[in-house]
C-alpha atoms as a PDB file:
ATOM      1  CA  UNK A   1     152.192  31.483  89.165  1.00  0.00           C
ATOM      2  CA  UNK A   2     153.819  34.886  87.872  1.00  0.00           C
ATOM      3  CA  UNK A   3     152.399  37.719  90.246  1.00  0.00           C
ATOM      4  CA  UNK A   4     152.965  41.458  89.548  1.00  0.00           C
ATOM      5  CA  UNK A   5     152.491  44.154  91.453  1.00  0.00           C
ATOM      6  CA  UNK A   6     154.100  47.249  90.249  1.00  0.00           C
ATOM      7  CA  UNK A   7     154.091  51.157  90.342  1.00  0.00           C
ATOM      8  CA  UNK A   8     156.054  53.219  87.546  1.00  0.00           C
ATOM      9  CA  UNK A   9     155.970  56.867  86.906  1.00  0.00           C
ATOM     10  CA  UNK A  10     155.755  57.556  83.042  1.00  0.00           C
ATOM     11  CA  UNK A  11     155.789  60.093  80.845  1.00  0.00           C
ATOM     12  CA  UNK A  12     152.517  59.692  78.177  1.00  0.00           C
ATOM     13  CA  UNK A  13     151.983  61.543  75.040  1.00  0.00           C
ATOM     14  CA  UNK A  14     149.603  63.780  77.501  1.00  0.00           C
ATOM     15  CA  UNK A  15     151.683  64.351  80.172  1.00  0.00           C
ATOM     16  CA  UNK A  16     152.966  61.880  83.705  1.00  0.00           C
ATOM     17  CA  UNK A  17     150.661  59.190  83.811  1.00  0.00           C
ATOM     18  CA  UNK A  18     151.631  56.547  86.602  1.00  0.00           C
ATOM     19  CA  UNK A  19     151.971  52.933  86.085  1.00  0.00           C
ATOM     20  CA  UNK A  20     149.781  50.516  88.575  1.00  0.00           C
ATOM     21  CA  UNK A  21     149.448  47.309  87.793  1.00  0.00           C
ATOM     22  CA  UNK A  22     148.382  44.261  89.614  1.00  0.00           C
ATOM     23  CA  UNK A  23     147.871  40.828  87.915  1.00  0.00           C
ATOM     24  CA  UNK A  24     148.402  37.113  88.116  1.00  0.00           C
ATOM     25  CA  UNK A  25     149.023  34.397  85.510  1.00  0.00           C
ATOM     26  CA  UNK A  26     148.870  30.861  86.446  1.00  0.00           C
ATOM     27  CA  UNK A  27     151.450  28.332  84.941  1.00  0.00           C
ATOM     28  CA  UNK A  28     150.275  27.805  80.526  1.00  0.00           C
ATOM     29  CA  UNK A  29     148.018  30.344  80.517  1.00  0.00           C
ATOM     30  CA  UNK A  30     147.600  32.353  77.536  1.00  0.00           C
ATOM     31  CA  UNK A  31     146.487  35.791  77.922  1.00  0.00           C
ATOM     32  CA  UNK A  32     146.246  39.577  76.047  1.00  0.00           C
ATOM     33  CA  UNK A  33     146.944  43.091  77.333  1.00  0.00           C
ATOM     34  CA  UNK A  34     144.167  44.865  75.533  1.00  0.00           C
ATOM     35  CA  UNK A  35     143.360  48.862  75.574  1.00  0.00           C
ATOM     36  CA  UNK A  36     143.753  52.116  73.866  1.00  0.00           C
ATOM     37  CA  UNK A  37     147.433  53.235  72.464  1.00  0.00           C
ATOM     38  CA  UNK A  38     149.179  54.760  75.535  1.00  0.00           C
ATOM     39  CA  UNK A  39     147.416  52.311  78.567  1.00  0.00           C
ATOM     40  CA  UNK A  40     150.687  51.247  79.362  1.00  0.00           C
ATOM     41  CA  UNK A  41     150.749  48.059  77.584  1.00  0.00           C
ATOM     42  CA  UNK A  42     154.048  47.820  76.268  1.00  0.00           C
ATOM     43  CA  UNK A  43     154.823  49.242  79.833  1.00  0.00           C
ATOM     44  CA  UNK A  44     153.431  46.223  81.307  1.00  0.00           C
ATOM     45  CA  UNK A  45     155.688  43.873  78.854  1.00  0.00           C
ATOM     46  CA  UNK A  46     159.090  45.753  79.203  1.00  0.00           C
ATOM     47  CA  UNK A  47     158.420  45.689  83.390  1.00  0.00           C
ATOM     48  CA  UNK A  48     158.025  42.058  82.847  1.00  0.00           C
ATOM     49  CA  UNK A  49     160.922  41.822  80.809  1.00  0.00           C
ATOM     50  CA  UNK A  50     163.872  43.362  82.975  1.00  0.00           C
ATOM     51  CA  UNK A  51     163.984  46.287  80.369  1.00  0.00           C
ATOM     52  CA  UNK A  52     161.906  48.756  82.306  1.00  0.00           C
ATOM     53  CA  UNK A  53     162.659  49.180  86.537  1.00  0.00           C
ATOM     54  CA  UNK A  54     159.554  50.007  88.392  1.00  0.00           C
ATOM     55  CA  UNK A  55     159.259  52.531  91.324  1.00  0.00           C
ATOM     56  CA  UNK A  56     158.165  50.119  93.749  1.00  0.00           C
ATOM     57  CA  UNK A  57     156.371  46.741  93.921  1.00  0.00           C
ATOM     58  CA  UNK A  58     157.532  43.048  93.143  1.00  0.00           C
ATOM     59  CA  UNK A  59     157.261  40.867  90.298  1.00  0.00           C
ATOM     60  CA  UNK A  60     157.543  37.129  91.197  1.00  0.00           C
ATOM     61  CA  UNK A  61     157.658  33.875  88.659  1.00  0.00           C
ATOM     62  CA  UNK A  62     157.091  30.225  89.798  1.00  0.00           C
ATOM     63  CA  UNK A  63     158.264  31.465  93.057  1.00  0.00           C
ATOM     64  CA  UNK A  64     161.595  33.446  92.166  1.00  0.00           C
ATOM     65  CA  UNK A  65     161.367  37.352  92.506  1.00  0.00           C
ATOM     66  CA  UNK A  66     162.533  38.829  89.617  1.00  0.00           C
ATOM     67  CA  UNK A  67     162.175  42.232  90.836  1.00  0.00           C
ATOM     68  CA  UNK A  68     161.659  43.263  94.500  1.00  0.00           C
ATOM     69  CA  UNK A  69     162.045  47.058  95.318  1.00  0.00           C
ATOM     70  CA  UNK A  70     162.168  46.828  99.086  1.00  0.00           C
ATOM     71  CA  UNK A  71     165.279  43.828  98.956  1.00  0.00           C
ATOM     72  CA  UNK A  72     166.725  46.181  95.862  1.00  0.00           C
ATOM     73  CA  UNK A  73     166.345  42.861  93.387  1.00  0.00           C
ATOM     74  CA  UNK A  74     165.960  43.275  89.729  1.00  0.00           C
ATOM     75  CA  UNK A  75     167.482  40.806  88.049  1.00  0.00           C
ATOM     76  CA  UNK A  76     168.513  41.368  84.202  1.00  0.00           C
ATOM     77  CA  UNK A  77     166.673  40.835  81.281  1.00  0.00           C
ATOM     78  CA  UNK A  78     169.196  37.621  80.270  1.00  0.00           C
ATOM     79  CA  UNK A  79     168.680  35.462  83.615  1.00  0.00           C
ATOM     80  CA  UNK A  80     164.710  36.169  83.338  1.00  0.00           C
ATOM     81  CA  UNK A  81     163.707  33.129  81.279  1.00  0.00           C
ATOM     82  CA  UNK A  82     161.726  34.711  79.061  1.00  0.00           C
ATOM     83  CA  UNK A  83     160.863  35.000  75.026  1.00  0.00           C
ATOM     84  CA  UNK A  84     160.253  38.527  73.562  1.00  0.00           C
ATOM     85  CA  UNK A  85     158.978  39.113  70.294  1.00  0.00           C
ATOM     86  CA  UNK A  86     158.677  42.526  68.642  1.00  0.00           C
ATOM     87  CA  UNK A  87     156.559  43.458  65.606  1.00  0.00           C
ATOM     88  CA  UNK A  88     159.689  44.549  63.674  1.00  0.00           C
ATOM     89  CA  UNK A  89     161.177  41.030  63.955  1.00  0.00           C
ATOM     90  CA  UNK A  90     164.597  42.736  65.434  1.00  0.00           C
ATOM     91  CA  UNK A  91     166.510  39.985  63.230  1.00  0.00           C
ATOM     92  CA  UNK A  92     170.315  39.943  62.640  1.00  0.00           C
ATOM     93  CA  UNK A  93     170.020  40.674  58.459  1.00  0.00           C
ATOM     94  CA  UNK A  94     173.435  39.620  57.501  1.00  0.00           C
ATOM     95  CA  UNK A  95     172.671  35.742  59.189  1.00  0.00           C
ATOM     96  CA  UNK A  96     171.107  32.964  57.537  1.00  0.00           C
ATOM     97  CA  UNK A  97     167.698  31.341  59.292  1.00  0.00           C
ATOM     98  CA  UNK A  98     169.690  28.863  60.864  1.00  0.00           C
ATOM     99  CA  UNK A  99     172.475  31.017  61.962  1.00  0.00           C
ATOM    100  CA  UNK A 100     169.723  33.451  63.360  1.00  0.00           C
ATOM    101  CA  UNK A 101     168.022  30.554  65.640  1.00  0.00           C
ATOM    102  CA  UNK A 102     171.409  29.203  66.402  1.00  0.00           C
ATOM    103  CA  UNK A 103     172.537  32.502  67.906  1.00  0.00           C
ATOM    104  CA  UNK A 104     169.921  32.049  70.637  1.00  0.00           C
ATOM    105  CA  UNK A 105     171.141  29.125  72.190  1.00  0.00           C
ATOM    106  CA  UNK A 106     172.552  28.862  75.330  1.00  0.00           C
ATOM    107  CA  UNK A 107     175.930  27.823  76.321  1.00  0.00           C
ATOM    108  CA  UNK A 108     175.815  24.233  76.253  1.00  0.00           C
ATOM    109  CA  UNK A 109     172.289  23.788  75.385  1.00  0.00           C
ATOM    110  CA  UNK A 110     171.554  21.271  72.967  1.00  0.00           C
ATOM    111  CA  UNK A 111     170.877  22.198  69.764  1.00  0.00           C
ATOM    112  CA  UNK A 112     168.656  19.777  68.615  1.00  0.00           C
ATOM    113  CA  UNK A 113     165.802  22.591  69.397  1.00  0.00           C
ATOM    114  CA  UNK A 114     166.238  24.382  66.646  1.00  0.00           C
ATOM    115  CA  UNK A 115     165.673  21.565  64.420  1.00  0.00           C
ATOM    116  CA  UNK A 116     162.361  20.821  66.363  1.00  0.00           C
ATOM    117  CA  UNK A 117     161.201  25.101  66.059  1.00  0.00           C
ATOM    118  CA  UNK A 118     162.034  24.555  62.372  1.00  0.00           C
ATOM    119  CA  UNK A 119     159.729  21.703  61.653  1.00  0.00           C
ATOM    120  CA  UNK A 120     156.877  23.385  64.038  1.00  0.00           C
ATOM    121  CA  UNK A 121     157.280  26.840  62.014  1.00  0.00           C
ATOM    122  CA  UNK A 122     157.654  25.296  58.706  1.00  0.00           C
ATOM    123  CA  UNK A 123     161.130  27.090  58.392  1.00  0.00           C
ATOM    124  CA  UNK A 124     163.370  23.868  57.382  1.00  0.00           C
ATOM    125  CA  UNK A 125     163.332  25.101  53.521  1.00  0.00           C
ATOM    126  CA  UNK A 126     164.500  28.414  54.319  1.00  0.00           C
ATOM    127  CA  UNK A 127     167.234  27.510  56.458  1.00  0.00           C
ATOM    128  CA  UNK A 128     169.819  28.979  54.385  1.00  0.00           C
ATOM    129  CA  UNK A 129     168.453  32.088  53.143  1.00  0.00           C
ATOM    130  CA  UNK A 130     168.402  35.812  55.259  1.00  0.00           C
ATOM    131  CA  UNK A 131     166.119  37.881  56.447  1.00  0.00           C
ATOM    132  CA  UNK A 132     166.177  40.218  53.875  1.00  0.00           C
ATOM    133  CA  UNK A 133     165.031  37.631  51.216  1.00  0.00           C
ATOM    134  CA  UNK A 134     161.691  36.028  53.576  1.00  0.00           C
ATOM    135  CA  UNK A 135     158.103  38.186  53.768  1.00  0.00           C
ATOM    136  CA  UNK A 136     157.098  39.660  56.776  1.00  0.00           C
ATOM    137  CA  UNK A 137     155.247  36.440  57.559  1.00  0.00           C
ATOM    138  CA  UNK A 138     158.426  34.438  57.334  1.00  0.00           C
ATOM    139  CA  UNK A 139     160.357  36.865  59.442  1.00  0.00           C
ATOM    140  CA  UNK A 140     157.648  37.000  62.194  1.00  0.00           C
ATOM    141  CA  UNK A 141     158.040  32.990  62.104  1.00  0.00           C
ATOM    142  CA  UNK A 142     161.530  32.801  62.707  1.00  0.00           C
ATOM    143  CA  UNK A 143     161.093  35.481  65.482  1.00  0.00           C
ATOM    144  CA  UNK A 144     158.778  33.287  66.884  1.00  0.00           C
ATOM    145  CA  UNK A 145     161.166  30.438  66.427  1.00  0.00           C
ATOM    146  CA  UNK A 146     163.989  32.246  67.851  1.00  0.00           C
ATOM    147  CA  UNK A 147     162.293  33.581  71.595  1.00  0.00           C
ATOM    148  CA  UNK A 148     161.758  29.708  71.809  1.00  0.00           C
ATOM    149  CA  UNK A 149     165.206  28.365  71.462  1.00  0.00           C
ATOM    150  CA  UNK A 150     166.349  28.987  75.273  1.00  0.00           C
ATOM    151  CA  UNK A 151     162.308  27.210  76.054  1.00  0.00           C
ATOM    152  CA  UNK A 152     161.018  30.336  77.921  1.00  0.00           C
ATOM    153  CA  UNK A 153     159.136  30.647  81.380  1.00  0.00           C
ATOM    154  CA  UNK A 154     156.967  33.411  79.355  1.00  0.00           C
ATOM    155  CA  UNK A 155     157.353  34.222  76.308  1.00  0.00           C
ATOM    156  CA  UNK A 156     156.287  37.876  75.556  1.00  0.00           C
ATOM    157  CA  UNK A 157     154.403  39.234  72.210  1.00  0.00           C
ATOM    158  CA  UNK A 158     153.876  43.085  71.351  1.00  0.00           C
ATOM    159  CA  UNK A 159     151.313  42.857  68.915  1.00  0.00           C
ATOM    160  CA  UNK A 160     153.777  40.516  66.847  1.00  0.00           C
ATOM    161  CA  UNK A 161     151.217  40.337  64.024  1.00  0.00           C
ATOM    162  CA  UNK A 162     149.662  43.830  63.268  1.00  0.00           C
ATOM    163  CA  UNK A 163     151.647  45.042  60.407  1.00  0.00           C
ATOM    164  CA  UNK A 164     150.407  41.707  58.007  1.00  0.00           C
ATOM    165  CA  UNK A 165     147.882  41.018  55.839  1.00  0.00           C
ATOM    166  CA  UNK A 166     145.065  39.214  57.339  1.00  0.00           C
ATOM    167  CA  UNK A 167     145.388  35.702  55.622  1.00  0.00           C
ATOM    168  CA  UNK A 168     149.002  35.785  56.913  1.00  0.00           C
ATOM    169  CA  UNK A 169     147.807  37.022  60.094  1.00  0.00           C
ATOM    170  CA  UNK A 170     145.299  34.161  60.445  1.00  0.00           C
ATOM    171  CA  UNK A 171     148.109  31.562  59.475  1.00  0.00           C
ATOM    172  CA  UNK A 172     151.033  32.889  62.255  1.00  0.00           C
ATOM    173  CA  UNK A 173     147.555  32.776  64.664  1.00  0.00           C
ATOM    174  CA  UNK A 174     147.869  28.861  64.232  1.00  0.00           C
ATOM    175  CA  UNK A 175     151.544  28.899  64.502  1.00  0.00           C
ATOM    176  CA  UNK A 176     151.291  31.050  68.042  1.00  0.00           C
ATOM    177  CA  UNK A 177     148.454  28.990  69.367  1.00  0.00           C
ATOM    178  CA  UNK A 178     150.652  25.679  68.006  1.00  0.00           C
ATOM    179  CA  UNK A 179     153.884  27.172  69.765  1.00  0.00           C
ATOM    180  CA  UNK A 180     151.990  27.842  72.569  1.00  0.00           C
ATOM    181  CA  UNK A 181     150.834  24.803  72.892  1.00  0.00           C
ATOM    182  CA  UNK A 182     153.333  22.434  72.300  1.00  0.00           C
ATOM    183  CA  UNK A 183     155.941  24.398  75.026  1.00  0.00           C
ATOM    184  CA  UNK A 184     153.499  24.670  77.563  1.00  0.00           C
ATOM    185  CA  UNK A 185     154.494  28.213  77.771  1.00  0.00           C
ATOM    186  CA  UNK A 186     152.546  30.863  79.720  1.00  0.00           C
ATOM    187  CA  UNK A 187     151.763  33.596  76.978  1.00  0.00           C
ATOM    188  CA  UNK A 188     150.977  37.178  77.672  1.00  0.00           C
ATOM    189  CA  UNK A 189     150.150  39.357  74.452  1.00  0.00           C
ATOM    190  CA  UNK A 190     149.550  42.915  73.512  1.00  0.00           C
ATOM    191  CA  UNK A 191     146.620  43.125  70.702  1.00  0.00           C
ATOM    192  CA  UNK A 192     144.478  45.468  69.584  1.00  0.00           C
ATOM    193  CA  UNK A 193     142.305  42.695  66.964  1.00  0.00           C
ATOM    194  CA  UNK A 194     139.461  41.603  68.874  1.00  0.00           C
ATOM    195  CA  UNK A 195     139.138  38.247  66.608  1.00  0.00           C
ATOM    196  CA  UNK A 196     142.511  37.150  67.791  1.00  0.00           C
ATOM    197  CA  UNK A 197     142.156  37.784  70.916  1.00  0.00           C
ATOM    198  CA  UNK A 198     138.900  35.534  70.770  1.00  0.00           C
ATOM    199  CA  UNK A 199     141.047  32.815  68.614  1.00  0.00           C
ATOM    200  CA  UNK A 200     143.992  32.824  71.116  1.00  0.00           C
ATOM    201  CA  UNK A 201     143.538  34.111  74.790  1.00  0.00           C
ATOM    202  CA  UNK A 202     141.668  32.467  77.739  1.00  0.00           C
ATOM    203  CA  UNK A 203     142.287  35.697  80.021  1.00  0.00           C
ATOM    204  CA  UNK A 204     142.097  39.512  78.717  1.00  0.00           C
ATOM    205  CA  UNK A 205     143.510  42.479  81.033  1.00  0.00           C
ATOM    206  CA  UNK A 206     141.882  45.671  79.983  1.00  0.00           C
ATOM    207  CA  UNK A 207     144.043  48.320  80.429  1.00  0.00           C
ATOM    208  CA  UNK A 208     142.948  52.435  80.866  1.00  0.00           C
ATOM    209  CA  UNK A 209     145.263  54.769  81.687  1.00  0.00           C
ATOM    210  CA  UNK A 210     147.937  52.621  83.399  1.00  0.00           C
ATOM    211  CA  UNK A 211     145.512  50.303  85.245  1.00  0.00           C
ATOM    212  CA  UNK A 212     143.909  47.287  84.654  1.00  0.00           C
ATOM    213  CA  UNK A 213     140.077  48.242  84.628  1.00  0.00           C
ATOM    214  CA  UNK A 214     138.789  44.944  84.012  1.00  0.00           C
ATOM    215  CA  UNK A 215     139.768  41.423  84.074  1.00  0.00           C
ATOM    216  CA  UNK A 216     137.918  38.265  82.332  1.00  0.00           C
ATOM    217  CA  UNK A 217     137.478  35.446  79.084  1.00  0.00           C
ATOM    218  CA  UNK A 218     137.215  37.597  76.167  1.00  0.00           C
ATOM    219  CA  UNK A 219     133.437  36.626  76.138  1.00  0.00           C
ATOM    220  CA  UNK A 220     132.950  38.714  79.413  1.00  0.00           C
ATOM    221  CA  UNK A 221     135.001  41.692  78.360  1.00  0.00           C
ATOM    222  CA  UNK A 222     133.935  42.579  74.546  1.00  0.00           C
ATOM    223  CA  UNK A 223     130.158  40.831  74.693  1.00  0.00           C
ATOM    224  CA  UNK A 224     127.399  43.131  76.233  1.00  0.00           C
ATOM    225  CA  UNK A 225     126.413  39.883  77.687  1.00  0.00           C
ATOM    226  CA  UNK A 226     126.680  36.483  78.005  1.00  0.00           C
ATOM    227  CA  UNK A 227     125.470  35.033  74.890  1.00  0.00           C
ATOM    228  CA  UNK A 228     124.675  30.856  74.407  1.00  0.00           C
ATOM    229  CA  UNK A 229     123.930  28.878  71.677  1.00  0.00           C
ATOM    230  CA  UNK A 230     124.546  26.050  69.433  1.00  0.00           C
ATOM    231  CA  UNK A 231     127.033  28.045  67.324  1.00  0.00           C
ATOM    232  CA  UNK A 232     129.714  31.168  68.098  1.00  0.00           C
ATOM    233  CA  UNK A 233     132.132  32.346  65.904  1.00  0.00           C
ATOM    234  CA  UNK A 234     133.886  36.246  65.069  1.00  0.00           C
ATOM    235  CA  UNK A 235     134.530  37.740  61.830  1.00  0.00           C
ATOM    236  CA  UNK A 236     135.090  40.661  59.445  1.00  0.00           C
ATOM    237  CA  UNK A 237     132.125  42.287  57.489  1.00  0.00           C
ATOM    238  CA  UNK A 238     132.840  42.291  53.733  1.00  0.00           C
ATOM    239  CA  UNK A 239     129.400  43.487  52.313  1.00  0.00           C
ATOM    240  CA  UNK A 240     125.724  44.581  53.508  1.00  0.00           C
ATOM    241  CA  UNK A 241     122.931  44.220  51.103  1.00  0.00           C
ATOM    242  CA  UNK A 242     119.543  44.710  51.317  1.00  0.00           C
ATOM    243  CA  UNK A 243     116.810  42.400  50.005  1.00  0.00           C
ATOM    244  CA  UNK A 244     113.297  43.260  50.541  1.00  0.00           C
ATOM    245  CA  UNK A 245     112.770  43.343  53.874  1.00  0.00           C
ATOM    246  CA  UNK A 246     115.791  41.734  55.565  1.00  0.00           C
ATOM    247  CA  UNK A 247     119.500  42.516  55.308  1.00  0.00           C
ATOM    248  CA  UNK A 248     122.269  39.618  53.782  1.00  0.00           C
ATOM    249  CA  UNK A 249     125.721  40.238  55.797  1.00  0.00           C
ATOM    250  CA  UNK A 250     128.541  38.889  53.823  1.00  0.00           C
ATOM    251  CA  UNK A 251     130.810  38.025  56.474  1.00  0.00           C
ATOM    252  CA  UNK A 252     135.045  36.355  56.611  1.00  0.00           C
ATOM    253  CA  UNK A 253     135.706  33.881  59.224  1.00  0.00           C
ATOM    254  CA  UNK A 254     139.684  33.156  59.073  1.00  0.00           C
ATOM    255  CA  UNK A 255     139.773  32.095  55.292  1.00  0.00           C
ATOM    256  CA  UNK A 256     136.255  31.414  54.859  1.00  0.00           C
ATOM    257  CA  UNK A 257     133.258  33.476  53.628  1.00  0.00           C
ATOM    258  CA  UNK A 258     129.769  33.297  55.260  1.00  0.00           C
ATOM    259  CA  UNK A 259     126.315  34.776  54.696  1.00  0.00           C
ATOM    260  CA  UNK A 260     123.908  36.225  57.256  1.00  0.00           C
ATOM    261  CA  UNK A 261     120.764  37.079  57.448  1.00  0.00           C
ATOM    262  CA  UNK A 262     119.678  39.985  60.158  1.00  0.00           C
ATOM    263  CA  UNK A 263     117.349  42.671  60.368  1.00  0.00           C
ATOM    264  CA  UNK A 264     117.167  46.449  60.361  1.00  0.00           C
ATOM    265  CA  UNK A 265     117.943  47.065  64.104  1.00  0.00           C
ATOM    266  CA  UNK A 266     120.834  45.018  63.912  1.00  0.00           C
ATOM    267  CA  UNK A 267     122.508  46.469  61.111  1.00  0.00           C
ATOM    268  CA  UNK A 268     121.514  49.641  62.176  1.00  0.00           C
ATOM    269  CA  UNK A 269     125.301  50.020  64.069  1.00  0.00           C
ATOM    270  CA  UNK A 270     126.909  48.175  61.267  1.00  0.00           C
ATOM    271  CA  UNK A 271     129.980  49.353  58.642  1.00  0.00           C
ATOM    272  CA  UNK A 272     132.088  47.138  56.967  1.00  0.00           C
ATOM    273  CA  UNK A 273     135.086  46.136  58.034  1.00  0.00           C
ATOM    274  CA  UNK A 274     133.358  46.419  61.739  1.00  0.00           C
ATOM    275  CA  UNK A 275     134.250  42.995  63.744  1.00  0.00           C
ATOM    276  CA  UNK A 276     131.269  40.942  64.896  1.00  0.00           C
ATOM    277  CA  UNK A 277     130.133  38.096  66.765  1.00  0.00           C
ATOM    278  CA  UNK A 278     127.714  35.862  65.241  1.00  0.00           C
ATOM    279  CA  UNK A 279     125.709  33.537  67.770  1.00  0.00           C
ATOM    280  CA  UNK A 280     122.686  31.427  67.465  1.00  0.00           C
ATOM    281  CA  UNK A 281     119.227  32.347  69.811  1.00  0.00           C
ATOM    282  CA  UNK A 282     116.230  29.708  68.871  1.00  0.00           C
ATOM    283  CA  UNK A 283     117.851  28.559  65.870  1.00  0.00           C
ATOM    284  CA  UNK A 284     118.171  31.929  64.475  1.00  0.00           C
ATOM    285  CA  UNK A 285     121.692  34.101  63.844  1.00  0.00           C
ATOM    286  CA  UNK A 286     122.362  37.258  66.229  1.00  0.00           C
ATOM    287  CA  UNK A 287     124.984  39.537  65.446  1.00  0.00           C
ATOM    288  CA  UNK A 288     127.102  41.663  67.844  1.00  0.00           C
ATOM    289  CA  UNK A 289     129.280  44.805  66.995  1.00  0.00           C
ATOM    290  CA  UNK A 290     132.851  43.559  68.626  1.00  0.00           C
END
């Protein structure tokens, strides 16, 4: 169990705002920080991290307080346990892929590890090149790679994906949820992409103005209610048409394209590139503005 329970006074882009933030993650969960640019977010991450000190409050993991303002405990950001990984990769330029994952390691840990994040990320034929010479998708995988060498308590993500293209984006989605997986590692992400959050989490903290306003599955927090059916799934609109009397939604799901039929009133709200949830009700699609 990691338990939080925090109070930080910040300065916003409109002025103090103060920190308050209560949550709880239970051992392999994954979950997302979701919420407006300046909701404390990042906040949240670099509290959890050792890289910001609260005001007051605790912050315990699997039993060990990591911070503690009344017993003056904060311990540093290298004897937390945890995986970090930034959206700007944050990689050393002038050091191979290998030398990069190999820097990570721990005195006297066994390297075999890296070989193993290697296979997982697909990184094995890039071993000898740099930074400089990968894509941004690369990079981001031998980030990923590299917050897993030391095998993390929690492993950390500030919207690690935004800045690439969407079919890369989908891809590193597989690779997270692999990772993820595989380590039994308790996630906690910052995202503002409503389809990954669907793909990935099991737990979303909505965050407003330095508090958590609402807690829940994904389902709960971005559907206006529950929705059932034989089929679910989240996309991107690409097209609306209109034919006669009905409208024909082209639609991408990950790397696929779909068509859907709807009517006026659902449409009505509809632009593309909006995010949507497509559901079935009596055999027939229903579409919801995410």
């Amino acid at each position: 169990m990691i338990s939080m329970d925090v109070q930080k006074r910040l300065m916003g882009a409109d002025g103090p705002m103060e920190l308050d933030i209560q949550l709880q993650l239970e051992q392999g969960q994954f979950a997302t920080l979701y919420g407006p640019s300046g909701a404390g977010k990042t906040s949240t991450l670099r509290v959890l991290a050792g890289l910001m000190k609260p005001d007051k409050g605790h912050v315990t993991v699997y039993g060990e307080p990591w911070f503690d303002a009344q017993k003056n405990i904060h311990r540093p950001p290298g004897e937390r346990g945890i995986g970090f990984v930034f959206q700007d990769y944050a990689l050393f330029p002038h050091m191979t892929i290998l030398q990069n994952l190999q820097f990570a390691l721990g005195k006297g840990q066994n390297s075999d590890i890296v070989n193993r994040l290697m296979e997982i990320t697909a990184l094995e034929g890039l071993r000898d090149r740099k930074p400089p010479e990968l894509s941004g998708g690369q990079q981001q995988r031998v980030a990923l790679a590299r917050a897993l060498v030391q095998q993390p308590k929690l492993l950390l993500l500030d919207e690690p994906l935004a800045a690439l293209d969407l079919e890369t984006r989908l891809t590193l989605q597989d690779y997270l949820f692999e990772l993820h997986r595989e380590f039994g590692l308790t996630t906690l992400l910052i995202s503002h992409d409503v389809g990954e959050i669907m793909k990935l989490s099991g737990l979303v903290f909505q965050l407003a103005d330095g508090r958590i306003a609402k807690k829940g599955p994904p389902g709960d927090i971005f559907l206006p209610k529950r929705v059932s059916g034989k089929f679910q799934f989240t996309g991107e609109v690409l097209k609306i048409e209109r034919e006669e009397v009905v409208y024909v939604l082209t639609i991408r799901i990950q790397n696929t394209v779909v068509k859907v039929v709807a009517g006026e009133a659902e449409v009505r709200s509809l632009q593309v590139g909006d995010k949507v949830l497509v559901a079935s009700k009596a055999f027939n699609p229903i579409l919801y503005k995410l």
